[in-house]
Protein backbone atom coordinates (compact mmCIF):
# COMPACT_ATOMS: atom_id res chain seq x y z
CA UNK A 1 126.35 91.77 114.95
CA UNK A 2 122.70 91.60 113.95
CA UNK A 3 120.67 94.37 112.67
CA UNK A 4 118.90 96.24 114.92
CA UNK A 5 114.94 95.45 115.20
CA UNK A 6 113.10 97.63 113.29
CA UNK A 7 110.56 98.22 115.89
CA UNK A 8 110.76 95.97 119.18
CA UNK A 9 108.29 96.18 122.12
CA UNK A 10 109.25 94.40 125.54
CA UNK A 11 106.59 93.94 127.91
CA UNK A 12 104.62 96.65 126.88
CA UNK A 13 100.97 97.43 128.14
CA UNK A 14 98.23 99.92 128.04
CA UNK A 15 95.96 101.12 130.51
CA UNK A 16 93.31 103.70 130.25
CA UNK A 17 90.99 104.52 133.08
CA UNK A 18 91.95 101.53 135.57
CA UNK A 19 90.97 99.31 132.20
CA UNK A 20 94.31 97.23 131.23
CA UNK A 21 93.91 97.08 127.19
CA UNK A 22 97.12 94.52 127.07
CA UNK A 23 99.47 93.51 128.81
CA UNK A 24 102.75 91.92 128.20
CA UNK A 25 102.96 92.09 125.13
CA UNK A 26 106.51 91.46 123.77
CA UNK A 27 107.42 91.63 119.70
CA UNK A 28 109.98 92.73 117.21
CA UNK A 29 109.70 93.70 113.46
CA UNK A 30 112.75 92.58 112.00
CA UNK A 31 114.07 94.93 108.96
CA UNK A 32 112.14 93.81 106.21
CA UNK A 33 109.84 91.75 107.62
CA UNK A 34 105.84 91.57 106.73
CA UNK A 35 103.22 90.98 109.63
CA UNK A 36 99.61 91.30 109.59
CA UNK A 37 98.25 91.99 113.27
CA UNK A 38 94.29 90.72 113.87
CA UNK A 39 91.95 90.65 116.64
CA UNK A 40 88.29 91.60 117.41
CA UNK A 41 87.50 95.00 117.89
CA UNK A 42 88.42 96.48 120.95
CA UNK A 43 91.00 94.77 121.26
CA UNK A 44 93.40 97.67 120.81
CA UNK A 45 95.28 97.11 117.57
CA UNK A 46 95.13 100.39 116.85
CA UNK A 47 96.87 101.58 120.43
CA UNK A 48 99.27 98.96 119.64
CA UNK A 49 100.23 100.72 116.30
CA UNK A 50 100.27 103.99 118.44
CA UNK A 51 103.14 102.59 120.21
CA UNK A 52 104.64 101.44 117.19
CA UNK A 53 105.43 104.67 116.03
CA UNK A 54 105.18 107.07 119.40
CA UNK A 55 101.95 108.87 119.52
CA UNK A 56 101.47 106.88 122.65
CA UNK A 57 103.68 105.35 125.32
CA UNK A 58 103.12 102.37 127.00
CA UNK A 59 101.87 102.70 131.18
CA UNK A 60 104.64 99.72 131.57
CA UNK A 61 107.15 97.95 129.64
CA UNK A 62 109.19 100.07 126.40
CA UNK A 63 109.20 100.15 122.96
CA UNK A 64 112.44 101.07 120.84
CA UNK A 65 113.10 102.21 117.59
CA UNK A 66 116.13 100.38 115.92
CA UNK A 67 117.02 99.86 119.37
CA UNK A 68 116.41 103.46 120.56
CA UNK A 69 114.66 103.20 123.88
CA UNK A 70 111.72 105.87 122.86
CA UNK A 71 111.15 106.82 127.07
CA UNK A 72 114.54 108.08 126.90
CA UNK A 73 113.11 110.76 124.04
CA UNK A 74 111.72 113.84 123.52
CA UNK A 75 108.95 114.77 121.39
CA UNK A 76 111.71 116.41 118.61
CA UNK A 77 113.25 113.38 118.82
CA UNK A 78 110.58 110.78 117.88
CA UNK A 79 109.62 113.52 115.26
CA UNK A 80 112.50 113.19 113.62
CA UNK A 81 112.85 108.95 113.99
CA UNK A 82 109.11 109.29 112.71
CA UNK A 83 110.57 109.71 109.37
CA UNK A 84 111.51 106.44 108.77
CA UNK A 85 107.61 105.41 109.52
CA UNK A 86 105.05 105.91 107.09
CA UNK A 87 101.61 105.32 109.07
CA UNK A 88 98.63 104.95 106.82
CA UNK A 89 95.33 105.85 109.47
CA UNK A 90 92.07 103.85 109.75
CA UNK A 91 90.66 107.07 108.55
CA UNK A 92 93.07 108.38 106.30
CA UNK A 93 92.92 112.50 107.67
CA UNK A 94 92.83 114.80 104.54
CA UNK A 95 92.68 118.15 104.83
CA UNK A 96 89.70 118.58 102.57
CA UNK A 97 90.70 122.28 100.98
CA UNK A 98 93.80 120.86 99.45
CA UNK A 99 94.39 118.38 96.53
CA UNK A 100 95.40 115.29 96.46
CA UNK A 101 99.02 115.61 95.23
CA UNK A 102 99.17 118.88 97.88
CA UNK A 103 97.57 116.01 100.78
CA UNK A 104 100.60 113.67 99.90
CA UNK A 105 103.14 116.17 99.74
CA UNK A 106 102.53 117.35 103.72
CA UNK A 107 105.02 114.95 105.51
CA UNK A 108 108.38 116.22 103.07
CA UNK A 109 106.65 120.22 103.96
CA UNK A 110 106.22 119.47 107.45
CA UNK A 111 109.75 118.04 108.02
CA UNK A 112 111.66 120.78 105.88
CA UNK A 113 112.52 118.52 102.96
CA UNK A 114 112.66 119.21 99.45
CA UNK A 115 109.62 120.19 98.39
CA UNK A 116 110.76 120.73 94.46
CA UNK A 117 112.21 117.32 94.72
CA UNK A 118 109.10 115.70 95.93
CA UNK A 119 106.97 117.80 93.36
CA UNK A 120 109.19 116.22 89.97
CA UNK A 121 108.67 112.58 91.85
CA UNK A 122 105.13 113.01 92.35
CA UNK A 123 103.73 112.10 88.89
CA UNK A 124 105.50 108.26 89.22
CA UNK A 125 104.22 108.21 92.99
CA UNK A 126 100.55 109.05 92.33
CA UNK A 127 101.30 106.45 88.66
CA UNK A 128 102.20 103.82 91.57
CA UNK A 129 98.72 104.23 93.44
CA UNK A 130 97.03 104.83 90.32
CA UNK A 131 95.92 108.11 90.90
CA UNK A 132 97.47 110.43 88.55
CA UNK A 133 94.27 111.45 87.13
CA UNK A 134 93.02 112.61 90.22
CA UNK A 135 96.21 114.85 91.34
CA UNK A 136 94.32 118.03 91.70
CA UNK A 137 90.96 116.55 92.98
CA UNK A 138 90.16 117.41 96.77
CA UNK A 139 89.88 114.39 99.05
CA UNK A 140 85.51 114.49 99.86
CA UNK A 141 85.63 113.49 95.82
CA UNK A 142 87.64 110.66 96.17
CA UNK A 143 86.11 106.98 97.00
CA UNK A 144 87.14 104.72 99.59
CA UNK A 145 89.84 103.34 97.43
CA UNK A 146 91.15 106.64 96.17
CA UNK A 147 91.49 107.54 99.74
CA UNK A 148 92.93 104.98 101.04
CA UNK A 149 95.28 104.98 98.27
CA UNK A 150 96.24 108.46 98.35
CA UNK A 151 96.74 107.56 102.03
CA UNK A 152 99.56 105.24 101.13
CA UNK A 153 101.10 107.68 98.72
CA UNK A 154 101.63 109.96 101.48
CA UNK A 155 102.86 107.50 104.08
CA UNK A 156 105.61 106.43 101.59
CA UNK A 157 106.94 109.58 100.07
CA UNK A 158 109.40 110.18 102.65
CA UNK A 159 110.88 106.54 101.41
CA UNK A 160 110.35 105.44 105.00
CA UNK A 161 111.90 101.96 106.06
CA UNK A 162 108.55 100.98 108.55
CA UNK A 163 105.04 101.13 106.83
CA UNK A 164 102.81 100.79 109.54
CA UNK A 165 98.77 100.36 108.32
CA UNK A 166 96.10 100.34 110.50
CA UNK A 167 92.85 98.56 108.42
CA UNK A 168 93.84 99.72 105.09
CA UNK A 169 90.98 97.76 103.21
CA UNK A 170 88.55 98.47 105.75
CA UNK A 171 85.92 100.34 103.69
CA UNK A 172 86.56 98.90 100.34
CA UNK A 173 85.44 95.95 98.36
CA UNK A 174 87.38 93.01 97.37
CA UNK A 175 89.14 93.77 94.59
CA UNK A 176 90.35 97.22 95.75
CA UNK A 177 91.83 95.22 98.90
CA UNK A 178 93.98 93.32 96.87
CA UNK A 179 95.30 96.04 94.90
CA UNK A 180 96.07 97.51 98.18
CA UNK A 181 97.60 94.47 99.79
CA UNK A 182 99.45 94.18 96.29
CA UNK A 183 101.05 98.32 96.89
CA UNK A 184 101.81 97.00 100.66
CA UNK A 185 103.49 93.86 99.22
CA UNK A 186 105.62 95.76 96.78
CA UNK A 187 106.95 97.60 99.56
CA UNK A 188 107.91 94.90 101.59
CA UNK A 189 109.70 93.27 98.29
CA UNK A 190 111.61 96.92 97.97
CA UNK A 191 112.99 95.76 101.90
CA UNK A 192 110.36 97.95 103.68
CA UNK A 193 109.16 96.18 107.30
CA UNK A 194 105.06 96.39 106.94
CA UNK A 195 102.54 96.09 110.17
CA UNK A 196 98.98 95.49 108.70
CA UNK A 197 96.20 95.61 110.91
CA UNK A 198 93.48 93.82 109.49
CA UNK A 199 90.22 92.00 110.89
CA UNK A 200 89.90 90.59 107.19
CA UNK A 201 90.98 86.57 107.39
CA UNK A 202 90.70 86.29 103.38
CA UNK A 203 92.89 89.43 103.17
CA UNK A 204 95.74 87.41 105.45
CA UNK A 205 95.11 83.91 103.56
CA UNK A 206 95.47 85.81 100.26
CA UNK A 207 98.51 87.19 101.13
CA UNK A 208 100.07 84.33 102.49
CA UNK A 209 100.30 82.82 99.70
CA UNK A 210 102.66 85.84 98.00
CA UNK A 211 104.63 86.84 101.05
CA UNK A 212 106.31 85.33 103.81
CA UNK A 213 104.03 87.25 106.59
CA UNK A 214 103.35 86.51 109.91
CA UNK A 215 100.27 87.10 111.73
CA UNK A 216 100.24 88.24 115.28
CA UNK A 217 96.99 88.46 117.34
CA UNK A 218 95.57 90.14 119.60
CA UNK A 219 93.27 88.97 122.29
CA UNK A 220 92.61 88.95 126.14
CA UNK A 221 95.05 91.07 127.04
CA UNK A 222 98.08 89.44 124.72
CA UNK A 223 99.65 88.87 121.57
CA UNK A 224 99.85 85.15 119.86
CA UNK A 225 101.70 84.11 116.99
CA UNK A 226 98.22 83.09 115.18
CA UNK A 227 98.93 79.21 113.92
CA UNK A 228 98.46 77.17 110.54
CA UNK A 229 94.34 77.91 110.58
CA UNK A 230 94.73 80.52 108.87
C-alpha cells in the first residue's frame, strides 16, 4: 500500500466576502517531496498554506493530513497533527521581550515537550542556522536574515516531517536567499516534504538545479503545474 500523502487537498476553495480566491484546486505533497508554490500577489498563496496546515478551512472541497480528513477534527486535534508541520510565516512573529534561543524554544513549551531536552540540542540547532552568536539577542536586533533564520530554527525543532514556508527570502538579498533555500534543501535531503512560497523565479531556477522540486502556480482562481520556462 502506498504511503499516505503528506498533505493532500481535493477540490478545495476559498471564499471571503462573496470574492472566490480559488477554486478547485486539487494537490498532494508526497512524503518527502520539495515544491515551490508561485503566483502574483493576491493570488492567495498564503491562504493556500493556511489550509495546508489548518488555521483555515476551505468554504468547499477538504484537505487531509496523511489522509486524515481535517473537517472531521477538532481544534485539539489539528493541534496536536500540527506537530508534524513546521510553518515558517511571511513575517516571522517574535515575541520581542524574549531571546532568540527562548523565541525558538516556544513550539516544544507550548506542546508540553521536553524543554531540558530541547535546551542541550539548541546550541547545534542555532550552529545549523548560524546563529549561535546571537542566542540571547532579542528579535528587533536581528536583520532580515537573522530573522528569518531564527524563524526556521523554530519551525524545525519539533523535527516536524512537513516544512511549510511562506516567502522565506522575501526581505533579504541574494546571497542570504540561497543560504536559506540551502537550510530548506537540507531538510528535504533529511526526507522532510517542503512547500515554498516564493514570487522569486531565480530563487526556483536556482534550486532546480539541486533538487528535484516542483513548482505549482497559482493564478485565476487555480493551481498549474508551472512547465519547462522556468
Amino acid at each position: 500500500m502506498a504511503d499516505p500523502s503528506a498533505i493532500e487537498l481535493t477540490s478545495a476553495a476559498m471564499s471571503y466576502s462573496g470574492r472566490t480566491l480559488f477554486r478547485d484546486v486539487s494537490l498532494q505533497l508526497a512524503p518527502g517531496s520539495f515544491h515551490f508554490l508561485t503566483g502574483p500577489s493576491g493570488a492567495g498563496k498564503t491562504t493556500l498554506i493556511k489550509l495546508c496546515y489548518g488555521e483555515l478551512r476551505p468554504t468547499e472541497g477538504r484537505v487531509t493530513f496523511f489522509d486524515d480528513d481535517t473537517g472531521h477534527m477538532d481544534r485539539d486535534t489539528i493541534a496536536l497533527l500540527r506537530r508534524r508541520i513546521g510553518v515558517v510565516h511571511q513575517d516571522c512573529r517574535f515575541i520581542d521581550h524574549l531571546s532568540v534561543a527562548e523565541n525558538i524554544l516556544l513550539p516544544v513549551t507550548v506542546s508540553g515537550g521536553n524543554v531540558e531536552r530541547a535546551r542541550a540540542d539548541m546550541d547545534d540547532l542555532l550552529g545549523w542556522v548560524g546563529l549561535k552568536a546571537l542566542a540571547d539577542h532579542r528579535p528587533p536586533e536581528l536583520s532580515g536574515g537573522e530573522r528569518q533564520r531564527a524563524a526556521l530554527a523554530r519551525a524545525v525543532i519539533l523535527s516536524p516531517d512537513i516544512i511549510l514556508a511562506d516567502e522565506p527570502t522575501g526581505n533579504v538579498d541574494w546571497e542570504m536567499s540561497l543560504k536559506i533555500l540551502g537550510l530548506l534543501i537540507e531538510l528535504n535531503r533529511l526526507g522532510k516534504t517542503v512547500l515554498c512560497a516564493t514570487h522569486d523565479m531565480s530563487l526556483i531556477r536556482q534550486a532546480k538545479t539541486r533538487v528535484s522540486a516542483r513548482v505549482l502556480r497559482l493564478r485565476d482562481g487555480g493551481v498549474e503545474l508551472a512547465g519547462a520556462e522556468l
